[in-house]
C-alpha atoms as a PDB file:
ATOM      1  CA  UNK A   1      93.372 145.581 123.680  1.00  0.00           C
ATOM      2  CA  UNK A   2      94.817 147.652 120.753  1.00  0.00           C
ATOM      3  CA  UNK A   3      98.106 147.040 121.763  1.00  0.00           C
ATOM      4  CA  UNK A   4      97.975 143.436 122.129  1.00  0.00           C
ATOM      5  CA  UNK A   5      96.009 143.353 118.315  1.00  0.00           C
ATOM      6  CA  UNK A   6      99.279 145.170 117.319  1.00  0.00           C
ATOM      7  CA  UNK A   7     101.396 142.681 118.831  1.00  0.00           C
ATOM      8  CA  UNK A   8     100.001 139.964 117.738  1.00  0.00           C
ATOM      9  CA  UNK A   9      99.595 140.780 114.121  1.00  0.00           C
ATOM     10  CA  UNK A  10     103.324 142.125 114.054  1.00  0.00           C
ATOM     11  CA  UNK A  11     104.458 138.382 115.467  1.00  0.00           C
ATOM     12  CA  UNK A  12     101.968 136.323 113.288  1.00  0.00           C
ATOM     13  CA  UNK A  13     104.991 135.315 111.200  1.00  0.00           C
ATOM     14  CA  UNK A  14     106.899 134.159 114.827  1.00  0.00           C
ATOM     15  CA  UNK A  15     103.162 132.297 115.993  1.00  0.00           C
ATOM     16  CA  UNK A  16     103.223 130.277 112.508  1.00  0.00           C
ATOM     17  CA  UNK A  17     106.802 129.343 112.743  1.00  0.00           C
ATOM     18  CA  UNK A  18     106.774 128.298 116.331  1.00  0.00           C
ATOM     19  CA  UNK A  19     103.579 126.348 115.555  1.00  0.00           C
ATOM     20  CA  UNK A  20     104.861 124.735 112.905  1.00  0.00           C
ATOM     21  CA  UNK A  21     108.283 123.590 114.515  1.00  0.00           C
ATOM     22  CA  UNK A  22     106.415 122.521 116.725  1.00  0.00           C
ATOM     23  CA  UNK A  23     104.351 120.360 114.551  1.00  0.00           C
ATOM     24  CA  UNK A  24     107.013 118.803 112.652  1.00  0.00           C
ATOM     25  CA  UNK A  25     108.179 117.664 116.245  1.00  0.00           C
ATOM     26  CA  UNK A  26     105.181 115.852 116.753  1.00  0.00           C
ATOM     27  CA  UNK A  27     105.472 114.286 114.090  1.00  0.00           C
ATOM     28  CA  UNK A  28     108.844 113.381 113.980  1.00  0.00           C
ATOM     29  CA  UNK A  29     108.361 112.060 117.871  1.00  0.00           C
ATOM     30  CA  UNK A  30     105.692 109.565 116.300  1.00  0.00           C
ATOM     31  CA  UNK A  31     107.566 108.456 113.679  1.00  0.00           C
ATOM     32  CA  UNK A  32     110.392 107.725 116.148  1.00  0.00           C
ATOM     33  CA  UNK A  33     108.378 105.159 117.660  1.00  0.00           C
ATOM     34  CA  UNK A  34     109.039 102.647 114.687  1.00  0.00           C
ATOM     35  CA  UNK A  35     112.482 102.858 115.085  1.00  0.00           C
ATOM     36  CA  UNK A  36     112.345 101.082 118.667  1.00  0.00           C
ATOM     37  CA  UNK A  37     114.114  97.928 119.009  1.00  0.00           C
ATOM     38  CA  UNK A  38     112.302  95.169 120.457  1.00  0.00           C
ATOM     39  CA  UNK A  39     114.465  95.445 123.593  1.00  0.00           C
ATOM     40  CA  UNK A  40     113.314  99.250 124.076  1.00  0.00           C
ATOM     41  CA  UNK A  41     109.706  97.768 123.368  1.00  0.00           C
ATOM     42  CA  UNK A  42     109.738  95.463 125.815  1.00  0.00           C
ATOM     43  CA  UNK A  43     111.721  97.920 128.420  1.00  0.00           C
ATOM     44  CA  UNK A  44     108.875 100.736 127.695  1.00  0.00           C
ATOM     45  CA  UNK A  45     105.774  98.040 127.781  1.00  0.00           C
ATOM     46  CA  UNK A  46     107.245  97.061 131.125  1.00  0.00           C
ATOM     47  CA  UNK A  47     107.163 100.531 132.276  1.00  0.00           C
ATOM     48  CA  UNK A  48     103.733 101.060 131.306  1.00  0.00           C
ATOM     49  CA  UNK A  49     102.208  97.932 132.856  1.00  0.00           C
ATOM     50  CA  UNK A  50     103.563  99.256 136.531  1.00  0.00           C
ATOM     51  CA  UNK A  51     102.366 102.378 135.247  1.00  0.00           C
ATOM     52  CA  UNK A  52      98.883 101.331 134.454  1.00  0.00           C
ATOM     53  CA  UNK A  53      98.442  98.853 137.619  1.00  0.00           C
ATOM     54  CA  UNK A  54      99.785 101.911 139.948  1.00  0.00           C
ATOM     55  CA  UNK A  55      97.156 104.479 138.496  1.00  0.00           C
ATOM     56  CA  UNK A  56      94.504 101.625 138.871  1.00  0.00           C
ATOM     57  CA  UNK A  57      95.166 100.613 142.748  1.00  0.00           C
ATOM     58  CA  UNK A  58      95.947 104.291 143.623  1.00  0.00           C
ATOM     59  CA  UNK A  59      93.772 106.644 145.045  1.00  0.00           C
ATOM     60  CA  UNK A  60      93.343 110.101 143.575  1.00  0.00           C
ATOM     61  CA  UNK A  61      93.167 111.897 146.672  1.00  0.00           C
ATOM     62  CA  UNK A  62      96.596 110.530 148.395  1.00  0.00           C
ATOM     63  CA  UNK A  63      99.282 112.828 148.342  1.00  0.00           C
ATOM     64  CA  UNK A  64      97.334 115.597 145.971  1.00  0.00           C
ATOM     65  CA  UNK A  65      99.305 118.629 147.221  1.00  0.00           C
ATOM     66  CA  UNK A  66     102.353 116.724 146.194  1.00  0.00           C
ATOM     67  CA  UNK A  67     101.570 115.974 143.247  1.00  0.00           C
ATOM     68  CA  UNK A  68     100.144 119.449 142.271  1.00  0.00           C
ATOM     69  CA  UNK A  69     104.089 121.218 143.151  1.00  0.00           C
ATOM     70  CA  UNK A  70     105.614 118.160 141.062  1.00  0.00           C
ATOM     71  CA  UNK A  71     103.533 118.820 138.485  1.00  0.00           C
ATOM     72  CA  UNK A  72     103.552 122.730 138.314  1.00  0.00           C
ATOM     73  CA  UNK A  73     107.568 122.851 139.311  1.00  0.00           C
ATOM     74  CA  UNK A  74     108.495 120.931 135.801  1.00  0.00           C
ATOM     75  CA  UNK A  75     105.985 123.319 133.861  1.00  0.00           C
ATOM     76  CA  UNK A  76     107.453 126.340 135.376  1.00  0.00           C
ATOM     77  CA  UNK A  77     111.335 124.986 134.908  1.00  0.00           C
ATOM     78  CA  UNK A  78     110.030 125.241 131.317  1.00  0.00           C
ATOM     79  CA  UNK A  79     108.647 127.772 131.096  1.00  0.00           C
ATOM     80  CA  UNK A  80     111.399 129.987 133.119  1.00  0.00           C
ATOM     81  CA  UNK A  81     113.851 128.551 130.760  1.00  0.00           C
ATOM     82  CA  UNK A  82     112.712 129.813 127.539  1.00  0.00           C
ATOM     83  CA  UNK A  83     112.392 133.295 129.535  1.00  0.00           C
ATOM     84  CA  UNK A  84     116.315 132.665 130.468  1.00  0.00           C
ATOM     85  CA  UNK A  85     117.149 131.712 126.886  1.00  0.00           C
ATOM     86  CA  UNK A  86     114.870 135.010 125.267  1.00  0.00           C
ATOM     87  CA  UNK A  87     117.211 137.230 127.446  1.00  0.00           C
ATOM     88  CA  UNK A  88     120.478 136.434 125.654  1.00  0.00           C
ATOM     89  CA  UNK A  89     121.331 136.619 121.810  1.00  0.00           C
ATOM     90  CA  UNK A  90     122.471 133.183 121.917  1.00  0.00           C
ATOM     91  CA  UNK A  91     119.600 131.563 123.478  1.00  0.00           C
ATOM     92  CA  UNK A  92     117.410 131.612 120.734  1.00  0.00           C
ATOM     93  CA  UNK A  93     118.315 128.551 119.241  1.00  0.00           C
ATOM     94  CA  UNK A  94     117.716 126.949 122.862  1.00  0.00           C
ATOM     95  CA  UNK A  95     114.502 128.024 122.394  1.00  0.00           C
ATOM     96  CA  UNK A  96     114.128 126.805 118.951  1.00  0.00           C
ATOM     97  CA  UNK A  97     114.928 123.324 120.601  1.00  0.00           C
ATOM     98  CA  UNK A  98     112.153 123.381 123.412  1.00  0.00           C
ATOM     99  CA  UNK A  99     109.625 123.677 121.739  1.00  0.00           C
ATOM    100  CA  UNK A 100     110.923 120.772 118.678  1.00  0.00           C
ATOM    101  CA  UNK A 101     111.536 118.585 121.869  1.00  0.00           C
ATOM    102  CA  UNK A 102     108.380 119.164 123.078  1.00  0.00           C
ATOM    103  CA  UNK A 103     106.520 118.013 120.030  1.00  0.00           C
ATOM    104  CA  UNK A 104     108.958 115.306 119.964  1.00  0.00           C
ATOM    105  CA  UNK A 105     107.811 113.981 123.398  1.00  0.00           C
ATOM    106  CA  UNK A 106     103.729 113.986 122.729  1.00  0.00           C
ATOM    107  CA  UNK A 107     104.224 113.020 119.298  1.00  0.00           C
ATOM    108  CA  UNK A 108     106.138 109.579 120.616  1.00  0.00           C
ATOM    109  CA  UNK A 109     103.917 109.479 123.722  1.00  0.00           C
ATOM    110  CA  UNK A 110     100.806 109.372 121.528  1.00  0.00           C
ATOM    111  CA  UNK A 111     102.421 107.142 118.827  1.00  0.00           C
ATOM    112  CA  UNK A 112     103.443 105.023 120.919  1.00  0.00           C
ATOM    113  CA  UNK A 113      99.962 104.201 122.707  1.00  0.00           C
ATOM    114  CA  UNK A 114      98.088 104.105 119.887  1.00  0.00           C
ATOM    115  CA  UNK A 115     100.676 102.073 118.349  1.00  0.00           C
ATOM    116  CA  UNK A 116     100.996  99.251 121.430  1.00  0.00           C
ATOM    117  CA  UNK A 117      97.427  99.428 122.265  1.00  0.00           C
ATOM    118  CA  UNK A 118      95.441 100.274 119.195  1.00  0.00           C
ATOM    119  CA  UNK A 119      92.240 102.377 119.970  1.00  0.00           C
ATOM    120  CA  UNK A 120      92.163 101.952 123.262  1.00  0.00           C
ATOM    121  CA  UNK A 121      95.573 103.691 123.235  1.00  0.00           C
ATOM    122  CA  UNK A 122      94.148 106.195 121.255  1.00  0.00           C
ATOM    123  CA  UNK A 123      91.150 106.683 123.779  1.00  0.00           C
ATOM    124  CA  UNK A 124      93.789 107.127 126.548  1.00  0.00           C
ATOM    125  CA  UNK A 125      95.887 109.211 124.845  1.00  0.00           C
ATOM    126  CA  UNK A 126      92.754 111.714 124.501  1.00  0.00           C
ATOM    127  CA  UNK A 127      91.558 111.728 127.876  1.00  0.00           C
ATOM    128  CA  UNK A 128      94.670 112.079 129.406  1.00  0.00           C
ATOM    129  CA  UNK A 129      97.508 113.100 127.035  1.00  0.00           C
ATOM    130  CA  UNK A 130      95.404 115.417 124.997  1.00  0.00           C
ATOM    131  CA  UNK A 131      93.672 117.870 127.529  1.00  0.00           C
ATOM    132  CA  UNK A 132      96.274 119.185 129.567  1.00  0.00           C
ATOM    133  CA  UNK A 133      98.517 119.287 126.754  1.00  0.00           C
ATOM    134  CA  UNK A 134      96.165 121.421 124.407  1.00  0.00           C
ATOM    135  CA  UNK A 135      96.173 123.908 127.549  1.00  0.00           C
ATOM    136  CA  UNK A 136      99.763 123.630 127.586  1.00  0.00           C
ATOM    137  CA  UNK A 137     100.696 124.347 124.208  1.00  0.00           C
ATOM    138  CA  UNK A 138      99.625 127.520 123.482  1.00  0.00           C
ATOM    139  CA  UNK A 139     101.364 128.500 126.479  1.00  0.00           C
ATOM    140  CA  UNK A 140     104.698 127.450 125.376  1.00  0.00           C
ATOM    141  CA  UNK A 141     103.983 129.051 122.016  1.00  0.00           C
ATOM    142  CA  UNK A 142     103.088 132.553 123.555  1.00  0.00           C
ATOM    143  CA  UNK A 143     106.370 132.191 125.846  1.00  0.00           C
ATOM    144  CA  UNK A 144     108.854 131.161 122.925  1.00  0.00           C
ATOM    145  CA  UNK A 145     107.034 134.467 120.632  1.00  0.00           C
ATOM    146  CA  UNK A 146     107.414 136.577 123.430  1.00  0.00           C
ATOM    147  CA  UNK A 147     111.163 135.517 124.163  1.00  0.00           C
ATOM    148  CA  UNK A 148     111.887 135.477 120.260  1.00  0.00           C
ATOM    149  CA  UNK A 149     110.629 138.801 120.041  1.00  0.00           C
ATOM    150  CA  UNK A 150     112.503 140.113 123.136  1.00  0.00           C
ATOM    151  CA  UNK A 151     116.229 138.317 122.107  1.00  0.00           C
ATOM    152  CA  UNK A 152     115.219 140.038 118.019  1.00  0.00           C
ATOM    153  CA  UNK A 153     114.531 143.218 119.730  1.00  0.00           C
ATOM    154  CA  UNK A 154     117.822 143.239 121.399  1.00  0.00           C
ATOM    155  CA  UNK A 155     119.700 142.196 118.633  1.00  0.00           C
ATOM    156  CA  UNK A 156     118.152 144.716 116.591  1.00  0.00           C
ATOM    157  CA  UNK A 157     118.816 147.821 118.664  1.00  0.00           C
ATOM    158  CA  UNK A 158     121.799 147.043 120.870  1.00  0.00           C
ATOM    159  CA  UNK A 159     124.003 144.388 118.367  1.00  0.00           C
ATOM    160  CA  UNK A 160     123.403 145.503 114.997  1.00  0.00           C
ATOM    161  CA  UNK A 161     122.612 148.990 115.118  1.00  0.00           C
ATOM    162  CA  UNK A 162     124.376 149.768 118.107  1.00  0.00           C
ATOM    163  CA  UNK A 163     121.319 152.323 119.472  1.00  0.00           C
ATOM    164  CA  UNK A 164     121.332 152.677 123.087  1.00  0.00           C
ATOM    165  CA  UNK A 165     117.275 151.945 123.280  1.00  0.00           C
ATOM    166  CA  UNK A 166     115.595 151.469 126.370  1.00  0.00           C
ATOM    167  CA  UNK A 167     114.976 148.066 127.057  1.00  0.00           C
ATOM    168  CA  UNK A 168     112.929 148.543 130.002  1.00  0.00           C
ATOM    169  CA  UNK A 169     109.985 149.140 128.456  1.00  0.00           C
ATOM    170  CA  UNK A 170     110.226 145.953 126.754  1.00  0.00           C
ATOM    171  CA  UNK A 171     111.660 143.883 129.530  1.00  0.00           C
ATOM    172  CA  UNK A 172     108.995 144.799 131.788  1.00  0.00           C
ATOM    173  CA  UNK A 173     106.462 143.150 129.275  1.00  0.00           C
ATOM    174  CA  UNK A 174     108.268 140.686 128.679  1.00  0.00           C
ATOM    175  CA  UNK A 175     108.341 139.643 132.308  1.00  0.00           C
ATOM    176  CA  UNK A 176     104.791 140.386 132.887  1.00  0.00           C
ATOM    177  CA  UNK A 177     103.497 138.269 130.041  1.00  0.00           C
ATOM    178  CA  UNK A 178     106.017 135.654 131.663  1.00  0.00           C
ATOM    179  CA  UNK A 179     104.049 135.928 134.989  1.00  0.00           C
ATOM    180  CA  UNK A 180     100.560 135.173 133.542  1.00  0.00           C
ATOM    181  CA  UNK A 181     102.137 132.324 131.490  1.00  0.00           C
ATOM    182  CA  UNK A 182     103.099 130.801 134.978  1.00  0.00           C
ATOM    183  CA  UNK A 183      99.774 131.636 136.854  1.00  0.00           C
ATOM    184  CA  UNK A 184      98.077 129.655 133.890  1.00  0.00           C
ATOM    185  CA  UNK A 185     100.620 126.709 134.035  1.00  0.00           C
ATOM    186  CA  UNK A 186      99.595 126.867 137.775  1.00  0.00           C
ATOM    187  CA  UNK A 187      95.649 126.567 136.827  1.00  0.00           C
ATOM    188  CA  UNK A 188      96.968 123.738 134.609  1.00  0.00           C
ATOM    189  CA  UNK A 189      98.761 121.793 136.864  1.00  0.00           C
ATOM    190  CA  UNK A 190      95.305 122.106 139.077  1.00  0.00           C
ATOM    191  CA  UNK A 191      93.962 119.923 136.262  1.00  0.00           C
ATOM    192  CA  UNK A 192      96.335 117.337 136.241  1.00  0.00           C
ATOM    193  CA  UNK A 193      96.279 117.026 139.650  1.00  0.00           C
ATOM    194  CA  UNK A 194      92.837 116.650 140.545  1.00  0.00           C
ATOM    195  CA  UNK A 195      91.287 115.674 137.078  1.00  0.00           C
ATOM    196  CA  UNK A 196      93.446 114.182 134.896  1.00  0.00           C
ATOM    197  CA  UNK A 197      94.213 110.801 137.544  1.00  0.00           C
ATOM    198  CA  UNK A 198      90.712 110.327 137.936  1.00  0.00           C
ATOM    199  CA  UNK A 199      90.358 110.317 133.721  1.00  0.00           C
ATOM    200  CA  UNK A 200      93.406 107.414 133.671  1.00  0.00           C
ATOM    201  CA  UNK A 201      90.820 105.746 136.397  1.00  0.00           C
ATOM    202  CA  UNK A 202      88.440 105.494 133.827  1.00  0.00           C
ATOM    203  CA  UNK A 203      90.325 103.879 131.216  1.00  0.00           C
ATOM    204  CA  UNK A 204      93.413 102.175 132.295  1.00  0.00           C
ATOM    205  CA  UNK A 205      91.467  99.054 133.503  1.00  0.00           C
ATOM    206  CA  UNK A 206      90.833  97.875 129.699  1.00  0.00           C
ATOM    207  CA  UNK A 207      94.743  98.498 128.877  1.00  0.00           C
ATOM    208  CA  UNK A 208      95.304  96.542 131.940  1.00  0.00           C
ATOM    209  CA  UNK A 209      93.120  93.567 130.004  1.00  0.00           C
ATOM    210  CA  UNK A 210      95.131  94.058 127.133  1.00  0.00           C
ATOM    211  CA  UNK A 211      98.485  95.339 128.107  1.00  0.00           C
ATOM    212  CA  UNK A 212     101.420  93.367 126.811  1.00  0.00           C
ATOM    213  CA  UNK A 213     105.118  93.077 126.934  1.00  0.00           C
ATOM    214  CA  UNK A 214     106.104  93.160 122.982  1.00  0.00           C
ATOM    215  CA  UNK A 215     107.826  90.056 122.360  1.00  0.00           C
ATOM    216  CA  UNK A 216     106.624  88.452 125.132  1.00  0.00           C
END
């Protein structure tokens, strides 16, 4: 436990500026959504209609196991990416980049629902958008730290003052922490398999009632 106080408080400066990047992506992804065209309106209100009417007539239960390793393969591609990138010097600006683009994409994703559909966008963006992606999050933020700190580490030691430290050490808790990250995207891909569809149950009927083509 002291250890991980230690750690924590000697990467406070990485947690803030990780958090923050990733703020400014979420905003910058909702501010992106008044740049659309109306063609790209019309071409994403399209998509969400189908989207809407196929969460509505499906059933939750069809093809769950699916839907889980779907789910939980795209979180772990991410998250075993920004362990790939923390291993070399160069990939810390990859890293950088994940996590912008990831604030990006539920900045826009929010902006834009609450933006085509008003509150009730807003409703569906917190039962559904919101959740899994507050779990998700901090997970991304403790892998990008961790791989920051690991790719600094090297750098430190190996490129700029040429020691020959042992890296093991490191490495090993570097993949370790890595691990648990995964077994928790795991538990989180549990969630939005089995809970989050039955949420969109609950409120995609009324964007059905309201759901429009912009333009249209």
């Amino acid at each position: 436990m002291r250890t991980f106080r230690h750690t924590f408080k000697e990467q406070t400066v990485l947690y803030i500026f990780v958090a923050v990047l990733f703020l400014v992506g979420v905003i910058f992804g909702a501010l992106m959504v008044n740049a659309l065209s109306l063609e790209q309106q019309q071409d994403l209100g399209r998509y969400l209609q189908n989207f809407f009417w196929t969460v509505d007539q499906s059933d939750t239960g069809t093809g769950a196991a699916q839907t889980f390793w779907s789910i939980a393969g795209l979180h772990l591609k991410w998250v075993g990416l920004i362990w790939f990138l923390g291993l070399s010097v160069i990939g810390l600006p990859g890293i950088l980049i994940l996590d912008f683009l990831k604030g990006v994409l539920i900045g826009f994703t929010v902006g834009y629902l609450v933006g085509q559909f008003s509150w009730k966008g807003l409703l569906f963006a917190l039962v559904t958008v919101a959740p899994p992606n507050l779990l998700i999050t901090p997970v991304l933020i403790v892998s990008s730290v961790s791989a920051i700190s690991f790719s600094l580490h090297v750098i430190k030691n190996r490129v700029m003052l040429h020691n020959r430290v042992n890296v093991v050490g490191p490495f090993v808790s570097y993949v370790g922490l890595t691990v648990v990250m995964c077994l928790i995207m795991l538990g989180i891909s549990s969630f939005e398999t089995w809970v989050t569809p039955a949420m969109m149950k609950w409120v995609t009927p009324s964007l059905l009632e309201t759901a429009a083509v912009p333009g249209l």
